[in-house]
C-alpha atoms as a PDB file:
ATOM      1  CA  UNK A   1     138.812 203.874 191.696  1.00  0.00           C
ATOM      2  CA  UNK A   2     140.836 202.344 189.156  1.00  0.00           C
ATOM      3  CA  UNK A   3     144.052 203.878 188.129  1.00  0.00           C
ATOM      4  CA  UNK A   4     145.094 204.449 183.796  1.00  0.00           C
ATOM      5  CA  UNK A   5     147.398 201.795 183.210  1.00  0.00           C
ATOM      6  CA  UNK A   6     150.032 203.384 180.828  1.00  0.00           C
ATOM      7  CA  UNK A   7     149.515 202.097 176.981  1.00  0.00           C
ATOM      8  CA  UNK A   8     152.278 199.144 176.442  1.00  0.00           C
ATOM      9  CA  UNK A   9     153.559 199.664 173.475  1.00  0.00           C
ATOM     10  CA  UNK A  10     153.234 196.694 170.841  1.00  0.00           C
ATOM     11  CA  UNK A  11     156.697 195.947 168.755  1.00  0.00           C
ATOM     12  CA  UNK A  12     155.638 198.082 165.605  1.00  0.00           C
ATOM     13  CA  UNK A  13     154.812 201.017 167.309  1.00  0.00           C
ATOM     14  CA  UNK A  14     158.212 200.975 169.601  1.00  0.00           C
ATOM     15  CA  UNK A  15     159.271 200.496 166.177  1.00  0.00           C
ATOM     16  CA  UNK A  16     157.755 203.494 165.435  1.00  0.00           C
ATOM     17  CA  UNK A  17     158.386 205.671 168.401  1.00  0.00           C
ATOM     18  CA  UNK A  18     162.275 204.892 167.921  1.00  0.00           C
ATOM     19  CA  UNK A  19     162.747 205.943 164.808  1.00  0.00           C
ATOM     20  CA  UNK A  20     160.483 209.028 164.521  1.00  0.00           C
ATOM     21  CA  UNK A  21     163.072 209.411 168.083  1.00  0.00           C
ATOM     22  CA  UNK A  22     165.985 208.862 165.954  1.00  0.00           C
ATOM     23  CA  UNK A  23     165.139 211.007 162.802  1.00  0.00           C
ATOM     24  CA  UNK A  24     164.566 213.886 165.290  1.00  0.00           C
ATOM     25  CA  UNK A  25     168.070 213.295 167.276  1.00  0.00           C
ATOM     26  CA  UNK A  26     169.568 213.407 163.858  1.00  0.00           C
ATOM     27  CA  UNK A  27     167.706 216.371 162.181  1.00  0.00           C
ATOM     28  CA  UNK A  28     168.609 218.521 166.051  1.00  0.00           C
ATOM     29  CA  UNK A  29     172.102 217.525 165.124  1.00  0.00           C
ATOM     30  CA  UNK A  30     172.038 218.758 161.767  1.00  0.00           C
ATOM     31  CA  UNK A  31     170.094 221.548 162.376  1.00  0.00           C
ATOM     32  CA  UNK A  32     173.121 222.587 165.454  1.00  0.00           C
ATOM     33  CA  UNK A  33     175.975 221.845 162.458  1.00  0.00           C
ATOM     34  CA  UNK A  34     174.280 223.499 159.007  1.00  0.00           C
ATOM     35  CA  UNK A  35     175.428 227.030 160.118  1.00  0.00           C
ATOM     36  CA  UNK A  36     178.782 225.536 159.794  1.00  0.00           C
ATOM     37  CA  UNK A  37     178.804 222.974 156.626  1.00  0.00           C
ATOM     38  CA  UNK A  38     178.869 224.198 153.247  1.00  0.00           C
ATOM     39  CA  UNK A  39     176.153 222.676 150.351  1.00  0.00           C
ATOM     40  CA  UNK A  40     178.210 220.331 149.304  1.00  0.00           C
ATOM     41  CA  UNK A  41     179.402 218.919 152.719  1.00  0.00           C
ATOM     42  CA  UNK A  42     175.690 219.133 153.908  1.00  0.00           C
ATOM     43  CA  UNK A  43     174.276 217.585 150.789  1.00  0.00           C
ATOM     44  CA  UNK A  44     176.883 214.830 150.990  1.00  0.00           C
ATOM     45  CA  UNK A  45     176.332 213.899 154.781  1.00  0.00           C
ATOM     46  CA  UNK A  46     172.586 214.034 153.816  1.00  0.00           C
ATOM     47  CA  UNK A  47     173.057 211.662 150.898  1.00  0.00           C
ATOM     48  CA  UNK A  48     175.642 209.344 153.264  1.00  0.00           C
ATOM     49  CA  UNK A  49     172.722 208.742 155.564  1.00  0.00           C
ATOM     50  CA  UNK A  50     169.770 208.100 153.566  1.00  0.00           C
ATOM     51  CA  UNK A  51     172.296 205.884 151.550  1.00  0.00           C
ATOM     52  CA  UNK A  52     172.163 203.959 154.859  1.00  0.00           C
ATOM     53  CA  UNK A  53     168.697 202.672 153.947  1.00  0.00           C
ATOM     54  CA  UNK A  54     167.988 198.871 152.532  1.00  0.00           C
ATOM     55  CA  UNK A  55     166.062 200.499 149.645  1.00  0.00           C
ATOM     56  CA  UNK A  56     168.376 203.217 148.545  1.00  0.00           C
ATOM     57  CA  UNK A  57     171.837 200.784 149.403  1.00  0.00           C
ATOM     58  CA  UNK A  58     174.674 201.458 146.835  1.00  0.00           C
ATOM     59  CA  UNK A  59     172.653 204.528 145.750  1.00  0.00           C
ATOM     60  CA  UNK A  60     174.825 206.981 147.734  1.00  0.00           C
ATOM     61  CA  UNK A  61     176.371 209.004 144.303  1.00  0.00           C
ATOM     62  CA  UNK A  62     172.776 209.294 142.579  1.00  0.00           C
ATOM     63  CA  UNK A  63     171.639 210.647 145.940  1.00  0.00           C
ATOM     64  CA  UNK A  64     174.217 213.829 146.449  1.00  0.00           C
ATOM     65  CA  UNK A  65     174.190 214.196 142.789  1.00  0.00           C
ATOM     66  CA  UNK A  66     170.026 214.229 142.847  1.00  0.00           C
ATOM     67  CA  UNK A  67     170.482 216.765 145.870  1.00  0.00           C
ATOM     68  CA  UNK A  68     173.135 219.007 144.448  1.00  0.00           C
ATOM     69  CA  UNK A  69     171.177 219.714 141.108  1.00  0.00           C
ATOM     70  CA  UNK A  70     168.018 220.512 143.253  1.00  0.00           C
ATOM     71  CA  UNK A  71     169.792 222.847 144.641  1.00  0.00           C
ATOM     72  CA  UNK A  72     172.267 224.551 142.071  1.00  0.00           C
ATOM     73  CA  UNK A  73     172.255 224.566 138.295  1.00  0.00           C
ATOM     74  CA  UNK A  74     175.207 225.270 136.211  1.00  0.00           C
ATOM     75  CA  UNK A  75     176.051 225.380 132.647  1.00  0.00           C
ATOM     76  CA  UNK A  76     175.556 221.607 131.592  1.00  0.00           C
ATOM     77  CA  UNK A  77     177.496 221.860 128.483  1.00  0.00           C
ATOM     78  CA  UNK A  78     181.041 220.948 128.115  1.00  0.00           C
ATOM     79  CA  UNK A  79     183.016 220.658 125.045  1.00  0.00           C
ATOM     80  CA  UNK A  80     185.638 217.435 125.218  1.00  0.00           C
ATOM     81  CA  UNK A  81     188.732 216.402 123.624  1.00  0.00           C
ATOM     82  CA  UNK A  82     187.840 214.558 120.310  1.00  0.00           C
ATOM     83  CA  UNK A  83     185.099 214.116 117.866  1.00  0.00           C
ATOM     84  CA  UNK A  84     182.424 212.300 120.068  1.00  0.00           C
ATOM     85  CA  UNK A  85     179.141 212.226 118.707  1.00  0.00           C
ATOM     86  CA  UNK A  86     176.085 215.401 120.611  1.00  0.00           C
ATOM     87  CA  UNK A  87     173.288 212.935 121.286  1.00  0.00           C
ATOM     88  CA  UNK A  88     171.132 215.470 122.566  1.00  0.00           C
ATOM     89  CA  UNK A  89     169.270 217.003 119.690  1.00  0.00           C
ATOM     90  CA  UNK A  90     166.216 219.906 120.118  1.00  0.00           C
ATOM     91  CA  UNK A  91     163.559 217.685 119.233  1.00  0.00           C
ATOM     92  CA  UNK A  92     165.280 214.514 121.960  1.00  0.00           C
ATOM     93  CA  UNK A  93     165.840 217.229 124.772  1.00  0.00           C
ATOM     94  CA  UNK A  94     161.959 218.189 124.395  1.00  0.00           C
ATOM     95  CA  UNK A  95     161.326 214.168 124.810  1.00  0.00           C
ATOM     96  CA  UNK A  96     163.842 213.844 127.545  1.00  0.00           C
ATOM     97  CA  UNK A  97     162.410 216.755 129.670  1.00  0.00           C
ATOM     98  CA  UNK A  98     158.469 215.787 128.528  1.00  0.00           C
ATOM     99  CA  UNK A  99     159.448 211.884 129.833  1.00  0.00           C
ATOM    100  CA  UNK A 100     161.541 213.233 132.836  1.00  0.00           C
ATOM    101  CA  UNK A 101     164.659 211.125 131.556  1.00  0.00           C
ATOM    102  CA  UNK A 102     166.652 209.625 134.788  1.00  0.00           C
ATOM    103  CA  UNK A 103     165.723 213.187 136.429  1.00  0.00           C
ATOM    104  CA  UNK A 104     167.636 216.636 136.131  1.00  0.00           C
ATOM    105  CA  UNK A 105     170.786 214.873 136.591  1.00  0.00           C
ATOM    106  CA  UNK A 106     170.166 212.456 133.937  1.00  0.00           C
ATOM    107  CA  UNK A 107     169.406 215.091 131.621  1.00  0.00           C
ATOM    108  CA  UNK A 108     172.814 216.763 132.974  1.00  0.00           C
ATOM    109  CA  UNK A 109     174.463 213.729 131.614  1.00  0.00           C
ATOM    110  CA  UNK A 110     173.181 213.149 128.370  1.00  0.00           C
ATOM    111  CA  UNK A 111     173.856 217.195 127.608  1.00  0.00           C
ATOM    112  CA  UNK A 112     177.772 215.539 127.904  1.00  0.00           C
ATOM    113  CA  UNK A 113     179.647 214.318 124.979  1.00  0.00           C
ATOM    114  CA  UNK A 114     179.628 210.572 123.496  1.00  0.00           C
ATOM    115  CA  UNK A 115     181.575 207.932 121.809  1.00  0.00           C
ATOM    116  CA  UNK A 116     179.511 205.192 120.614  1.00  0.00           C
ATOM    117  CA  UNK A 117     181.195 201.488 120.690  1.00  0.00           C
ATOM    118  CA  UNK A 118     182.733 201.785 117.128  1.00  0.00           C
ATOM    119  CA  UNK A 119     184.469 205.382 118.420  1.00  0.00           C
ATOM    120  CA  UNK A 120     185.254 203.892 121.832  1.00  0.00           C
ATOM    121  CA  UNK A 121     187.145 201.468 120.410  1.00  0.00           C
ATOM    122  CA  UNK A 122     189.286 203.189 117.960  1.00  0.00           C
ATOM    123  CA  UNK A 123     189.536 205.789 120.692  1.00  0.00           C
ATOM    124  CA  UNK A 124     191.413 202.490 122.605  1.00  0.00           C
ATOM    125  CA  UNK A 125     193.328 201.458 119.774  1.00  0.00           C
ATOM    126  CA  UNK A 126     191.504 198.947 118.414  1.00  0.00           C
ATOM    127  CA  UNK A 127     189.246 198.455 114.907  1.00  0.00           C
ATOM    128  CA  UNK A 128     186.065 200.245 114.517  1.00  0.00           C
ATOM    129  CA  UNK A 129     184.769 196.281 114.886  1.00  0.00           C
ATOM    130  CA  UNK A 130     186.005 195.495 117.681  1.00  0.00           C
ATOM    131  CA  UNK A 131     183.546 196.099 120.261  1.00  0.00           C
ATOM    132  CA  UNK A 132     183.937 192.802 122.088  1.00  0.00           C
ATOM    133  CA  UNK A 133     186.692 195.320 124.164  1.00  0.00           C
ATOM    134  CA  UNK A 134     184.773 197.942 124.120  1.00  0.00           C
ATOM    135  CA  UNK A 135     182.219 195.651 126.234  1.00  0.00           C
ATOM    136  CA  UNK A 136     184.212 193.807 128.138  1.00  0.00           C
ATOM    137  CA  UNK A 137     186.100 197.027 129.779  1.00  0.00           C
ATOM    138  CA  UNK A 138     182.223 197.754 130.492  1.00  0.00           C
ATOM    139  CA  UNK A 139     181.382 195.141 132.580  1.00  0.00           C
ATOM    140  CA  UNK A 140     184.653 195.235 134.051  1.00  0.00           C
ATOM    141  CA  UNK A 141     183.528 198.758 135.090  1.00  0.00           C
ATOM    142  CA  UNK A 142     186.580 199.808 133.668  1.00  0.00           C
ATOM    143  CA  UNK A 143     185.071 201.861 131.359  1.00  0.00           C
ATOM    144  CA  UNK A 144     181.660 204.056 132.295  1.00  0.00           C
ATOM    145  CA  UNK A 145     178.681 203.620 129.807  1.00  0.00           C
ATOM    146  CA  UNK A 146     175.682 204.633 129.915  1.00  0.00           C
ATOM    147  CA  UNK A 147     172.508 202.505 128.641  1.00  0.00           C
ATOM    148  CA  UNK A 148     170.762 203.716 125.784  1.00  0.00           C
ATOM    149  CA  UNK A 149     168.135 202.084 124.067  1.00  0.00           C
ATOM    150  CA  UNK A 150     169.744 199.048 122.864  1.00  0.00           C
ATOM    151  CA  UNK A 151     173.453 200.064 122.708  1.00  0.00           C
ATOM    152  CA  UNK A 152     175.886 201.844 125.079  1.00  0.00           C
ATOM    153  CA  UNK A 153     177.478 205.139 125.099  1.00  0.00           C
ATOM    154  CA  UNK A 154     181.107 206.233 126.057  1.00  0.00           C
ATOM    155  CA  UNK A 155     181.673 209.778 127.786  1.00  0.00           C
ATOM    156  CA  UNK A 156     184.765 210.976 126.100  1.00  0.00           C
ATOM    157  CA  UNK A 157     185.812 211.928 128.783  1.00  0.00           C
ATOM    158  CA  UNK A 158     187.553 208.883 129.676  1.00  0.00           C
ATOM    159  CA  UNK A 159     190.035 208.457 127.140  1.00  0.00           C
ATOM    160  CA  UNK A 160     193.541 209.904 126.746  1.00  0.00           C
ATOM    161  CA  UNK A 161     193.883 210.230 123.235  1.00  0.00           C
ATOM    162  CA  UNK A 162     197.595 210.359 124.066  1.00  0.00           C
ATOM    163  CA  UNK A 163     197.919 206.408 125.003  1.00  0.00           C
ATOM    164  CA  UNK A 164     194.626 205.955 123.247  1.00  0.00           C
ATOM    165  CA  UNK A 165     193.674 204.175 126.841  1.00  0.00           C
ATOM    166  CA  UNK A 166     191.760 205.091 129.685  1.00  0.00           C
ATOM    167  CA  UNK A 167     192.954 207.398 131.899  1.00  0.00           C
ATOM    168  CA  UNK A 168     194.117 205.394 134.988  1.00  0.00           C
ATOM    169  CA  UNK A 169     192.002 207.464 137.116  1.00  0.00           C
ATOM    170  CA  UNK A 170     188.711 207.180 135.480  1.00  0.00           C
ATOM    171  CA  UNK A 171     189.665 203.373 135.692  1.00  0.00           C
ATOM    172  CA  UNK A 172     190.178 203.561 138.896  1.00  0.00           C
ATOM    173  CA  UNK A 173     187.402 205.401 140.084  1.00  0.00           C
ATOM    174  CA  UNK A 174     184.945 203.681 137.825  1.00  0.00           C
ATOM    175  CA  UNK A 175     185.900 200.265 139.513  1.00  0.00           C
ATOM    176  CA  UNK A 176     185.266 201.799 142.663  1.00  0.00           C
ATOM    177  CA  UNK A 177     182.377 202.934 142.469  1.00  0.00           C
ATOM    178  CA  UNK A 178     180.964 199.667 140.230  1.00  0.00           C
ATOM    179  CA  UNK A 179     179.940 201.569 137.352  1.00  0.00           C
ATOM    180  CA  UNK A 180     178.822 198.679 135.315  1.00  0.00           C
ATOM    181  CA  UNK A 181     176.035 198.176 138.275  1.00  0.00           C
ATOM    182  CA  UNK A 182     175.419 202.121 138.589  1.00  0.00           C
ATOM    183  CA  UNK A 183     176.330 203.815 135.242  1.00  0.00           C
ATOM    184  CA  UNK A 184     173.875 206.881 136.284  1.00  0.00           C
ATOM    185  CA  UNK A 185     174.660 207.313 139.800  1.00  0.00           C
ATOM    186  CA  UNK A 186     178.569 206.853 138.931  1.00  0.00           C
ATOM    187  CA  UNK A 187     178.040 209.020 135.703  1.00  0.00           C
ATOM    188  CA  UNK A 188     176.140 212.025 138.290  1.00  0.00           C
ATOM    189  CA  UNK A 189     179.421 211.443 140.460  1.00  0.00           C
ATOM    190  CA  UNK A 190     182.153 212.897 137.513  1.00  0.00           C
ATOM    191  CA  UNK A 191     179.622 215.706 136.622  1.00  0.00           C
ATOM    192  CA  UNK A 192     178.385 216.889 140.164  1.00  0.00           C
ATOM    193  CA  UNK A 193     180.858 219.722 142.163  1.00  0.00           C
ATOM    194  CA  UNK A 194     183.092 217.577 144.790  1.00  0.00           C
ATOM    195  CA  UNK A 195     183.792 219.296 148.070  1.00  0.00           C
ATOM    196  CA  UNK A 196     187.060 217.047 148.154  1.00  0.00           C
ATOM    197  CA  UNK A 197     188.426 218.381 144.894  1.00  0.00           C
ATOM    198  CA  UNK A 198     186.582 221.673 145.107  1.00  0.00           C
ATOM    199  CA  UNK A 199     185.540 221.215 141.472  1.00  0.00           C
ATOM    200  CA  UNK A 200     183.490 218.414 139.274  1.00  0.00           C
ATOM    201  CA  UNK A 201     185.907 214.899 138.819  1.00  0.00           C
ATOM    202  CA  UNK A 202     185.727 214.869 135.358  1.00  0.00           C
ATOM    203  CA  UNK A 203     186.998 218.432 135.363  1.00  0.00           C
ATOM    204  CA  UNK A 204     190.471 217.045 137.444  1.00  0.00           C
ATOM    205  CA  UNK A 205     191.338 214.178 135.166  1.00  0.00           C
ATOM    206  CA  UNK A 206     194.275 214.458 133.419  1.00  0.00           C
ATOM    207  CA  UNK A 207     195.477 217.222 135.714  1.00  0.00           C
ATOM    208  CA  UNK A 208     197.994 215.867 137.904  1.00  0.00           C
ATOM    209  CA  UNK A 209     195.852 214.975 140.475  1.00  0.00           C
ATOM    210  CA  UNK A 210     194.989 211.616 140.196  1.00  0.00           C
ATOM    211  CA  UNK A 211     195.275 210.413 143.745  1.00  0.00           C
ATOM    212  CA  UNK A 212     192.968 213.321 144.616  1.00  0.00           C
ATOM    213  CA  UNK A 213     190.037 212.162 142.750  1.00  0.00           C
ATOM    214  CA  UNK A 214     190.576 208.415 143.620  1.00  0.00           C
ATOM    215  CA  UNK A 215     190.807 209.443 147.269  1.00  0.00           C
ATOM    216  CA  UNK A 216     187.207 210.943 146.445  1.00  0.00           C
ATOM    217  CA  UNK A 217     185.544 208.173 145.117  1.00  0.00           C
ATOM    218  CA  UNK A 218     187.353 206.228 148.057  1.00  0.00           C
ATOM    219  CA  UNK A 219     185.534 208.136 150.700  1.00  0.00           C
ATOM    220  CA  UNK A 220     182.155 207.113 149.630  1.00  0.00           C
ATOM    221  CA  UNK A 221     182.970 203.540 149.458  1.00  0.00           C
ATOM    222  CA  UNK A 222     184.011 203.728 153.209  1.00  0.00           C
ATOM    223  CA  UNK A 223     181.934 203.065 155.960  1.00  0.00           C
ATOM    224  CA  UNK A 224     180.330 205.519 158.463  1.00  0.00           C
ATOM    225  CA  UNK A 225     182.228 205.122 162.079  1.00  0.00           C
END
């Protein structure tokens, strides 16, 4: 009488077996620490690992952000220094919800206040006409803009009217985080709740604590170990 021979396992299925093995190690471990981890430090570790992933690589501040708006919503309006331009009319929000715009967080973000290039740049200290700055501080990821339709659009935000420059912090931060290559996931980072800060980024510029929200945009651009 023969004897079963145990299946061998061909390389896609040990493939297989390892990482349902692994996603189960990690969701036991998380499972043993949520009693203990607050939203924001759950949603972040959450976001930290699946920003791990080939496919969602440099994605890591859309992630939490996408996470943390699932979970809580907030009042989404906030008035900011200047005279930026409300680009969220009734009859755009309708269109923007209808069309799903860049999900809840995207719609988060465009609810925020704008200066278009011609305001950005007096806002720097330059002519209305010079936009060439404007631009260039763009794709320097200097300066955070976000893509719409055919032009770009400034969240106020970022500029001390003071200097009539950009707060080094937001310069900082957006350089960190390459906002020129990610202007909605870094845009999501300033307007989601930071565990770190214990309040939204934007919300701590211009506050004295500077190094505090650098250090938090730091953290995300260091690697797990």
């Amino acid at each position: 009488m023969s004897t079963a021979q145990p299946k061998e396992l061909n390389p896609s299925d040990a493939d297989r077996a390892l990482a349902t093995r692994t996603k189960q190690e990690i969701l036991r471990d998380l499972d043993r620490k949520a009693a203990t981890l607050g939203a924001e430090d759950l949603i972040d570790v959450a976001a930290r690992i699946a920003s791990r992933h080939p496919n969602l690589a440099g994605r890591r501040p859309y992630l939490r952000s996408f996470l943390w708006w699932q979970v809580k919503s907030g009042n989404l309006m906030r008035h900011l220094p200047g005279e930026p331009a409300r680009i969220v009319d009734a009859a755009e929000r309708s269109r923007a919800v209808q069309s799903q715009l860049a999900s809840e967080a995207g719609y988060a973000i465009l609810e925020q206040e704008f200066f278009v290039s011609k305001q950005a740049a007096l806002a720097l200290g330059a002519k209305g006409s010079n936009r060439e700055k404007v631009s260039a501080l763009r794709k320097a990821s200097a300066l955070l803009g976000i893509p719409r339709g055919n032009r770009y659009l400034y969240p106020s935000f970022q500029f001390d009217p003071e200097k009539q420059a950009i707060f080094e912090e937001v310069r900082q931060v957006n350089q960190l985080l390459d906002s020129a290559n990610d202007p909605w996931g870094v845009a999501s980072w300033w307007l989601s709740s930071n565990g770190r800060l214990g309040a939204r980024p934007l919300d701590a510029v211009n506050t004295g604590r500077a190094e505090e929200v650098i250090a938090a945009a730091r953290s995300l651009t260091e690697p797990l170990g």
